[in-house]
PDB file of N, CA and C in Angstrom:
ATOM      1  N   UNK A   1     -28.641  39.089 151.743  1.00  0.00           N
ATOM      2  CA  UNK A   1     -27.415  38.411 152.079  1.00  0.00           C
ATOM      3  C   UNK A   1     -27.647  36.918 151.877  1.00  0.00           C
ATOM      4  N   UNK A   2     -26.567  35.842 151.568  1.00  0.00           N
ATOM      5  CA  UNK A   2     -26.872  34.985 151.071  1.00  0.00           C
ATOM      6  C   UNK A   2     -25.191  33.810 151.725  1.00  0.00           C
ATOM      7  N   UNK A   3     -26.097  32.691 152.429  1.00  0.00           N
ATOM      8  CA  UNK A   3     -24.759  31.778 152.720  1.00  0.00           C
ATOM      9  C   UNK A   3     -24.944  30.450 152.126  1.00  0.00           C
ATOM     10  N   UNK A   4     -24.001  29.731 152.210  1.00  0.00           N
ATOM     11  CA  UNK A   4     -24.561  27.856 152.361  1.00  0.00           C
ATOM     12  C   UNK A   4     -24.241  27.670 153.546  1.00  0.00           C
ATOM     13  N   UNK A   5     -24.654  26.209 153.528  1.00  0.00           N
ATOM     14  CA  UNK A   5     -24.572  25.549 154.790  1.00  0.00           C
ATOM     15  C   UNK A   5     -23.677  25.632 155.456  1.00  0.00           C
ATOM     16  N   UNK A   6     -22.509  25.277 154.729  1.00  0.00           N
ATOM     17  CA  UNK A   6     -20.980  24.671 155.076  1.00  0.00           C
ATOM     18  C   UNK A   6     -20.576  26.346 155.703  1.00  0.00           C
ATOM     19  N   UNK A   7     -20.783  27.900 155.037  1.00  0.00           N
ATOM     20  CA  UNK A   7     -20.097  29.154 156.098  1.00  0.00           C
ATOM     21  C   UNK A   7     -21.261  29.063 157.227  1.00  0.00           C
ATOM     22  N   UNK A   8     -22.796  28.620 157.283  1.00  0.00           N
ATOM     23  CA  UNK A   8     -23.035  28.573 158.575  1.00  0.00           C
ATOM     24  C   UNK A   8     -22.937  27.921 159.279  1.00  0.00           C
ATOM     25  N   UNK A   9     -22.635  26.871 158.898  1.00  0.00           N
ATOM     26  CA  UNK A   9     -21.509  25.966 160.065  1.00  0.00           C
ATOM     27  C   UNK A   9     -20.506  26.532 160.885  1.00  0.00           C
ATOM     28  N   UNK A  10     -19.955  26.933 159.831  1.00  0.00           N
ATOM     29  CA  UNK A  10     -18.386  27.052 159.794  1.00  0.00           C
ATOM     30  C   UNK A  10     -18.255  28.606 160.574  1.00  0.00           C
ATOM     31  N   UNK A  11     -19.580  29.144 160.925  1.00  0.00           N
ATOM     32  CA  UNK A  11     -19.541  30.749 161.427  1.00  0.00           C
ATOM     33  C   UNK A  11     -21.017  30.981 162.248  1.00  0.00           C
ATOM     34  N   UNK A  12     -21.292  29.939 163.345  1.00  0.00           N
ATOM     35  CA  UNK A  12     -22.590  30.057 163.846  1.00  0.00           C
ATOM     36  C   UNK A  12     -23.235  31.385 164.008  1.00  0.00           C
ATOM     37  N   UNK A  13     -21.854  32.100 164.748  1.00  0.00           N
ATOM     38  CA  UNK A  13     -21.971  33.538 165.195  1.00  0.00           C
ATOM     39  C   UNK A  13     -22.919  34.675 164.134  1.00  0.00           C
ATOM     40  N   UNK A  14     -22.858  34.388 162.771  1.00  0.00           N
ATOM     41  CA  UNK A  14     -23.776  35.562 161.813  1.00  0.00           C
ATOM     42  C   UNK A  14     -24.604  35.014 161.943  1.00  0.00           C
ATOM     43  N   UNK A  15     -25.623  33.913 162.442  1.00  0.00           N
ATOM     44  CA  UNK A  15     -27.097  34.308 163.125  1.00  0.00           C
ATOM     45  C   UNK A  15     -27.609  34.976 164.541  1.00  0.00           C
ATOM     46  N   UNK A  16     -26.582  34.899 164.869  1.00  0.00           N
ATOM     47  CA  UNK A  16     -26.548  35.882 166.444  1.00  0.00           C
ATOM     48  C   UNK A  16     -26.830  37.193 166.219  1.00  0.00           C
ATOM     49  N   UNK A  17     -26.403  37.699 164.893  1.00  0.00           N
ATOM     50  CA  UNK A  17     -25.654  39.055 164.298  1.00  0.00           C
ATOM     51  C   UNK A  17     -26.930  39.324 163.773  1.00  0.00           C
ATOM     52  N   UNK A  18     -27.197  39.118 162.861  1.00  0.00           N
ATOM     53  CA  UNK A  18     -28.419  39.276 161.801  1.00  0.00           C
ATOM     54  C   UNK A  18     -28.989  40.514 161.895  1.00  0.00           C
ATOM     55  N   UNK A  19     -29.032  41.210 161.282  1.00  0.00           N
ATOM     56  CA  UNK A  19     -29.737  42.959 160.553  1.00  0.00           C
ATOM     57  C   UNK A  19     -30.451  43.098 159.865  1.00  0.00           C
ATOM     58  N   UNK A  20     -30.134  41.974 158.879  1.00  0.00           N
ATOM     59  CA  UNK A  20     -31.069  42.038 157.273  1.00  0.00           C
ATOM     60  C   UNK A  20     -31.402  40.194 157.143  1.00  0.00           C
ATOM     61  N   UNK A  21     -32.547  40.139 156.253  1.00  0.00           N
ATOM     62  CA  UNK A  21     -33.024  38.476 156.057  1.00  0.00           C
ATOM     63  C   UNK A  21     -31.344  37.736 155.548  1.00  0.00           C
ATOM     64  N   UNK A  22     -31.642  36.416 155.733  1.00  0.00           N
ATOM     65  CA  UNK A  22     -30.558  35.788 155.308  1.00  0.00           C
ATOM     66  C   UNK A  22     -30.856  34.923 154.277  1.00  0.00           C
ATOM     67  N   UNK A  23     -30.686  34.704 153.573  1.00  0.00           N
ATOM     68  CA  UNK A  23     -30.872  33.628 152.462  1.00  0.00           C
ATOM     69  C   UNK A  23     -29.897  32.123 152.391  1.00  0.00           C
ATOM     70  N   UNK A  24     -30.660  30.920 152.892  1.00  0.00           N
ATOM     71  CA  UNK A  24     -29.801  29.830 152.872  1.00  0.00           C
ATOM     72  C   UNK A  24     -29.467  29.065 151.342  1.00  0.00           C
ATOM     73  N   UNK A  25     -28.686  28.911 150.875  1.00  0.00           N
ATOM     74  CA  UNK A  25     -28.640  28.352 149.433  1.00  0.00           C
ATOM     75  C   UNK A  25     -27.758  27.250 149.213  1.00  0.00           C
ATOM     76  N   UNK A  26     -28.396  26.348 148.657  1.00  0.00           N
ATOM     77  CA  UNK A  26     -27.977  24.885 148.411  1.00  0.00           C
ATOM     78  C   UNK A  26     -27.353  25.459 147.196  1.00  0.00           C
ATOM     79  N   UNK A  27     -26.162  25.375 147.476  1.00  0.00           N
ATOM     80  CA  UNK A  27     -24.664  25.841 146.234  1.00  0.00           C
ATOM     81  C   UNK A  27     -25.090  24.414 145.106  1.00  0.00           C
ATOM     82  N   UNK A  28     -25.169  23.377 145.340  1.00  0.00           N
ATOM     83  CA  UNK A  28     -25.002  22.328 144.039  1.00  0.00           C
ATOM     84  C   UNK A  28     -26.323  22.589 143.129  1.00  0.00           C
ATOM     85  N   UNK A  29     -27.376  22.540 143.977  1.00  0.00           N
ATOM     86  CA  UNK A  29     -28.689  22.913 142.925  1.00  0.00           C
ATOM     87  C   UNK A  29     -29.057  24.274 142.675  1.00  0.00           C
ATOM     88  N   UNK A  30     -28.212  25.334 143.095  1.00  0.00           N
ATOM     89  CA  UNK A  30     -28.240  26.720 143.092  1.00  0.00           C
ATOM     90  C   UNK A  30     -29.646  26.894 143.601  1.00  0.00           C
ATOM     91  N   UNK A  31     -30.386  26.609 144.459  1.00  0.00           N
ATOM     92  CA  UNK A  31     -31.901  26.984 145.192  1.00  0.00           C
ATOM     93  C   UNK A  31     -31.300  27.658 146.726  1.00  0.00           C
ATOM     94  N   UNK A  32     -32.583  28.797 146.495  1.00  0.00           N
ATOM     95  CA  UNK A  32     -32.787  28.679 148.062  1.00  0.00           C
ATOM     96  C   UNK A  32     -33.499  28.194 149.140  1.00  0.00           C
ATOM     97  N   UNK A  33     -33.004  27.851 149.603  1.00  0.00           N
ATOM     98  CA  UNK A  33     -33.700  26.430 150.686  1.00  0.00           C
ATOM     99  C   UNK A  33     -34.262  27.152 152.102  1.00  0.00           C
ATOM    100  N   UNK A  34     -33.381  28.200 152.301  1.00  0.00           N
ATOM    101  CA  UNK A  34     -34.984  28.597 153.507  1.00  0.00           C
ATOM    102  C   UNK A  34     -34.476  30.296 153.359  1.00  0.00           C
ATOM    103  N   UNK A  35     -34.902  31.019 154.727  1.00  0.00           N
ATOM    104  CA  UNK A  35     -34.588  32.534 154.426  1.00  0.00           C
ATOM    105  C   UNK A  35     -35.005  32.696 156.440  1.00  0.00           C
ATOM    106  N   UNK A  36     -33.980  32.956 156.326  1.00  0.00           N
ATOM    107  CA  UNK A  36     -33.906  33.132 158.096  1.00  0.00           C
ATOM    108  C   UNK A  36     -33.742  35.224 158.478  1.00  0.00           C
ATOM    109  N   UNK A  37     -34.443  35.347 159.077  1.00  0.00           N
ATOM    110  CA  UNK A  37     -35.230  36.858 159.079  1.00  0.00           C
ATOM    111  C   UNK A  37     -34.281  37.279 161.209  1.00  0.00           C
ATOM    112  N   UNK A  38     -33.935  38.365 160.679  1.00  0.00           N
ATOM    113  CA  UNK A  38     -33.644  38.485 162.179  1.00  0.00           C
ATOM    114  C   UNK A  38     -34.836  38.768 163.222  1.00  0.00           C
ATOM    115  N   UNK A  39     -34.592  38.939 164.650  1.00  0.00           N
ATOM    116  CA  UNK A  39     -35.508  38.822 165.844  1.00  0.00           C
ATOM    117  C   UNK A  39     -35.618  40.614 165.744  1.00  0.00           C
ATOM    118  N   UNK A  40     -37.120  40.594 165.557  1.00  0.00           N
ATOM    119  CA  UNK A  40     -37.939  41.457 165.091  1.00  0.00           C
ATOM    120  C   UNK A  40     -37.747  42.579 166.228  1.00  0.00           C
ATOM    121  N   UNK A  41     -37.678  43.622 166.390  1.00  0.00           N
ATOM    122  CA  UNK A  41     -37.647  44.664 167.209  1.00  0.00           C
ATOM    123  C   UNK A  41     -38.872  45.805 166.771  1.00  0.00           C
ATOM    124  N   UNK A  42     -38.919  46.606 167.716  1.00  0.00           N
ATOM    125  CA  UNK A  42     -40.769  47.695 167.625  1.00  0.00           C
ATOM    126  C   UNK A  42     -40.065  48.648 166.439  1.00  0.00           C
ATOM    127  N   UNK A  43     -39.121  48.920 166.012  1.00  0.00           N
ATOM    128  CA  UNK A  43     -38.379  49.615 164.877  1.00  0.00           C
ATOM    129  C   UNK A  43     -38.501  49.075 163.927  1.00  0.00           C
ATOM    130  N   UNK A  44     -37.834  47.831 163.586  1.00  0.00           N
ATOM    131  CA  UNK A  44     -38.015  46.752 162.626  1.00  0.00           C
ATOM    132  C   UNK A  44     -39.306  46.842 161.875  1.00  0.00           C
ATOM    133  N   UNK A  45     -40.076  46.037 162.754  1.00  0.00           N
ATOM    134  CA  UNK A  45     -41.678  45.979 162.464  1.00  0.00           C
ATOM    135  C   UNK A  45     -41.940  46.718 161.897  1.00  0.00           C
ATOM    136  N   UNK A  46     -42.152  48.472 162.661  1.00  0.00           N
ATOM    137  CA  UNK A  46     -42.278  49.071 161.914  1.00  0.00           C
ATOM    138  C   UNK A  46     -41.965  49.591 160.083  1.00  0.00           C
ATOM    139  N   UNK A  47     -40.936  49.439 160.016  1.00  0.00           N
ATOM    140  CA  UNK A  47     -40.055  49.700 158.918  1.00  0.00           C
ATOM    141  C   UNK A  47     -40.590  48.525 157.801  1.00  0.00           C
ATOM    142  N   UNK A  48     -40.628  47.284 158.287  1.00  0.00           N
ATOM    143  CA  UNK A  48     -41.097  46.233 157.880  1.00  0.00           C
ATOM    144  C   UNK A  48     -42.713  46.177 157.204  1.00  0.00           C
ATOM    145  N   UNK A  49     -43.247  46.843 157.881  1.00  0.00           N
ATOM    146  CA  UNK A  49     -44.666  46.991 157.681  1.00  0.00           C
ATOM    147  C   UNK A  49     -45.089  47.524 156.422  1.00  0.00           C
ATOM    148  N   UNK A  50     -44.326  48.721 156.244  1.00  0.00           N
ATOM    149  CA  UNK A  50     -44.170  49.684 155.196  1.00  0.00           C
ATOM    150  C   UNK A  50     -45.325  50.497 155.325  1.00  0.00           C
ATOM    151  N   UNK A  51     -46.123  50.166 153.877  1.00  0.00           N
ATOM    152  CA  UNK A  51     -47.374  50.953 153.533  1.00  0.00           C
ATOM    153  C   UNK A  51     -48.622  50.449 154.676  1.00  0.00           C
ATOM    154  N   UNK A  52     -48.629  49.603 155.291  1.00  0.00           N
ATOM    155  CA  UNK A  52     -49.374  49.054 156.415  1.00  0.00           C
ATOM    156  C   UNK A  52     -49.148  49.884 157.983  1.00  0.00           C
ATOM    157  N   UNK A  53     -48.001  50.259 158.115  1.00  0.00           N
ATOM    158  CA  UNK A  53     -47.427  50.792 159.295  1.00  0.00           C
ATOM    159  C   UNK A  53     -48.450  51.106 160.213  1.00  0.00           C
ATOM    160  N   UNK A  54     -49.498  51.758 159.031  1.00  0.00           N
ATOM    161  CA  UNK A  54     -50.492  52.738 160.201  1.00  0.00           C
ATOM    162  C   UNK A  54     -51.446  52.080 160.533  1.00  0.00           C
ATOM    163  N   UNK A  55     -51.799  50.709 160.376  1.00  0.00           N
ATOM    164  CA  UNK A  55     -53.260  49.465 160.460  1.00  0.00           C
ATOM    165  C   UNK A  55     -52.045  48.756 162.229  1.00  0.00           C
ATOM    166  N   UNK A  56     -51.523  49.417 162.578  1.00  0.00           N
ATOM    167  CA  UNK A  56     -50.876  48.731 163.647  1.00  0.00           C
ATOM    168  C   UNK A  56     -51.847  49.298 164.781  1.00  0.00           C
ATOM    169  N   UNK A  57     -52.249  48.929 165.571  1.00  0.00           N
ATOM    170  CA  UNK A  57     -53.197  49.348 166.843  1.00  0.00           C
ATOM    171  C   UNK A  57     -52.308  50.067 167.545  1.00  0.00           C
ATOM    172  N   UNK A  58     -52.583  51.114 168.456  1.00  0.00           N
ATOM    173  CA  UNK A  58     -52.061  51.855 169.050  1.00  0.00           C
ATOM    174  C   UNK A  58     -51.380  51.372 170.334  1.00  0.00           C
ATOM    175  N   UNK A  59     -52.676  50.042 170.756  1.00  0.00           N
ATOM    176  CA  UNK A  59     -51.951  49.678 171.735  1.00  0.00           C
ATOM    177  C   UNK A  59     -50.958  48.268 172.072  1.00  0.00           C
ATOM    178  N   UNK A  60     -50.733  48.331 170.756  1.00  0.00           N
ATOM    179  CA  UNK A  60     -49.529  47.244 170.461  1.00  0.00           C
ATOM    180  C   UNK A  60     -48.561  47.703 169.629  1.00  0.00           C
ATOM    181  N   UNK A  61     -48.393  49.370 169.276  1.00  0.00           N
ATOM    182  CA  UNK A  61     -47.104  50.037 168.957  1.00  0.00           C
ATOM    183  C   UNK A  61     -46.183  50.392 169.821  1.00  0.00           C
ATOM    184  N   UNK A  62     -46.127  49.779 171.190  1.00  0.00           N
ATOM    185  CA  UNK A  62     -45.009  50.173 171.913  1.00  0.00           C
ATOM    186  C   UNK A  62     -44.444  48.663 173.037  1.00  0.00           C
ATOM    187  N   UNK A  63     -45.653  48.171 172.428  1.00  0.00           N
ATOM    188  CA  UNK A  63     -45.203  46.684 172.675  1.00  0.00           C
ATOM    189  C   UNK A  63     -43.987  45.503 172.432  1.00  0.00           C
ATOM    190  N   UNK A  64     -43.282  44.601 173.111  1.00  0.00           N
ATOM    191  CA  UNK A  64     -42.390  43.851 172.070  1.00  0.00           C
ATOM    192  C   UNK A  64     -43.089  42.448 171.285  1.00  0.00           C
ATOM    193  N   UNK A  65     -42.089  42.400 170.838  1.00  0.00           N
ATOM    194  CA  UNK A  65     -42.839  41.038 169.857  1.00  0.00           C
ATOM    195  C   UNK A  65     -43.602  39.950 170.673  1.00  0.00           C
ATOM    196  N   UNK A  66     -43.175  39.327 171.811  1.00  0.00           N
ATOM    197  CA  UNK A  66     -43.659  38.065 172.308  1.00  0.00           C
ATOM    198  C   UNK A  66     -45.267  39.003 173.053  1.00  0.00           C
ATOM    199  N   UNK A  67     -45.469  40.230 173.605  1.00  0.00           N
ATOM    200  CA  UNK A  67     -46.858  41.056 173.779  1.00  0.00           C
ATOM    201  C   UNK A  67     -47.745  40.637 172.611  1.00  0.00           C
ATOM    202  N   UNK A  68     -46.960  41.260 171.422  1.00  0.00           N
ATOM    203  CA  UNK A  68     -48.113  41.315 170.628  1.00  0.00           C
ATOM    204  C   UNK A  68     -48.734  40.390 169.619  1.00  0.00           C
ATOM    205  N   UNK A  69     -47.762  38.821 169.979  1.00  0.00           N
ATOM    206  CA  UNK A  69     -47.900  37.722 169.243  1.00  0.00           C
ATOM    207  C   UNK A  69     -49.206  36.913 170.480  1.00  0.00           C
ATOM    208  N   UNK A  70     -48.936  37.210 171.767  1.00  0.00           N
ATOM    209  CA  UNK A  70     -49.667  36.615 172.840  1.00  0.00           C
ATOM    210  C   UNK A  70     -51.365  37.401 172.320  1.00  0.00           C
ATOM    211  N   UNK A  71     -50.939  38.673 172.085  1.00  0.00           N
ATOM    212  CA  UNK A  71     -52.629  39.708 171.392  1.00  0.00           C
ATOM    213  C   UNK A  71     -53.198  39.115 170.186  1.00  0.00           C
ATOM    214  N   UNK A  72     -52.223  38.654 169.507  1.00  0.00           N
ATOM    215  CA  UNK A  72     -52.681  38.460 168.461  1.00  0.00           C
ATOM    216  C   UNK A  72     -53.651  36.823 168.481  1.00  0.00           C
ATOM    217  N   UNK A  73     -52.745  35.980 169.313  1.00  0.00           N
ATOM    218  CA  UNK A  73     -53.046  34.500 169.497  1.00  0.00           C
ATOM    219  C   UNK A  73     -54.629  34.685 170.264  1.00  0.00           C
ATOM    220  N   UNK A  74     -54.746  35.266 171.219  1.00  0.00           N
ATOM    221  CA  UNK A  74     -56.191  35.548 171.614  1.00  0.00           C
ATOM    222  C   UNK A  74     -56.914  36.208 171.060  1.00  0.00           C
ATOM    223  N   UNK A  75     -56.394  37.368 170.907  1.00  0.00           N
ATOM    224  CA  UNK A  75     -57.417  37.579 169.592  1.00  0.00           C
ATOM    225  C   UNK A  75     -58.158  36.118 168.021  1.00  0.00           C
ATOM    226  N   UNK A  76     -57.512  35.699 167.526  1.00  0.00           N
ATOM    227  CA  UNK A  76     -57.612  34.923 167.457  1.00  0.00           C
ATOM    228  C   UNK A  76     -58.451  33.785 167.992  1.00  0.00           C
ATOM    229  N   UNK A  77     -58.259  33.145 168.704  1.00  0.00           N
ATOM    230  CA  UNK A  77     -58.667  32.001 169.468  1.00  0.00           C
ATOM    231  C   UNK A  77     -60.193  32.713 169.751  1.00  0.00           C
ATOM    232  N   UNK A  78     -60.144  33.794 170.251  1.00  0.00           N
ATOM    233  CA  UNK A  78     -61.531  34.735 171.012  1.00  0.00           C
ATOM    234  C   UNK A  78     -62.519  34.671 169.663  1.00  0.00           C
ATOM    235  N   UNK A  79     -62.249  35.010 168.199  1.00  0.00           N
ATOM    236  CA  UNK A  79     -62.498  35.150 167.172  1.00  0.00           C
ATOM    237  C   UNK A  79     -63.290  33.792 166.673  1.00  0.00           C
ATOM    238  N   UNK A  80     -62.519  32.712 166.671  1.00  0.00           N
ATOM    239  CA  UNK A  80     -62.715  31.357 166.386  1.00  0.00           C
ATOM    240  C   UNK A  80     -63.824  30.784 167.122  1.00  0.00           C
ATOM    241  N   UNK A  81     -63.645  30.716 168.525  1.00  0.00           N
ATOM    242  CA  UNK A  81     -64.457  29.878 169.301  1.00  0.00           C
ATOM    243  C   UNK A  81     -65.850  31.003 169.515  1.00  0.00           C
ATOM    244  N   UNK A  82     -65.572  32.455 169.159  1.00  0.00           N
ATOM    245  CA  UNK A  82     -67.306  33.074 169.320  1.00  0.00           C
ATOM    246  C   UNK A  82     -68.138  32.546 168.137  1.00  0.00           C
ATOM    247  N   UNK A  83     -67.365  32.654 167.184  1.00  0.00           N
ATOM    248  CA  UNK A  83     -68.304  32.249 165.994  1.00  0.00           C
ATOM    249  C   UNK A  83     -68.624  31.046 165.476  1.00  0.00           C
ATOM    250  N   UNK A  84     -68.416  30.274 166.501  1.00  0.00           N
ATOM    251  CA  UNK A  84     -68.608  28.881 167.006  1.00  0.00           C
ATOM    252  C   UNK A  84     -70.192  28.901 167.725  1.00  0.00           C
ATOM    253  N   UNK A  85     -70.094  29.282 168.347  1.00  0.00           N
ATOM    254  CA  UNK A  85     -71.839  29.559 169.071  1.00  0.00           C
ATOM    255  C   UNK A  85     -72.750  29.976 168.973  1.00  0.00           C
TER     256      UNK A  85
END
């Protein structure tokens, strides 16, 4: 799906909405200038993942997004600063 600026102005409400990615496009230089993705749900993800689906840990498949972004950030951080020492 694909808007300019001026209908998301003009229609705040279809980012509230969002189902599928959105595509922002600067109409004069015909580019797209960003790509706004809706708020991810444990379905989504999934679906999203595709051929990966199954590299998802078990115990962050029933999780919501802000769980498994907090798992991921420590994980992370835990990762970084061991192999530091």
């Amino acid at each position: 799906m694909q808007a300019g600026l001026a209908e998301i102005q003009k229609n705040i409400a279809m980012l509230t909405h969002l189902t599928e990615p959105l595509q922002v496009v600067d109409k004069r230089r015909k580019r797209i200038i960003a790509t706004v993705y809706p708020h991810l749900k444990t379905n989504n993800a999934r679906r999203l993942a595709g051929k990966y689906g199954n590299r998802i840990p078990a115990d962050l498949q029933d999780v919501d997004y802000a769980q498994a972004r907090e798992a991921a950030m420590v994980a992370a951080f835990t990762e970084k600063h061991d192999s530091a020492d």
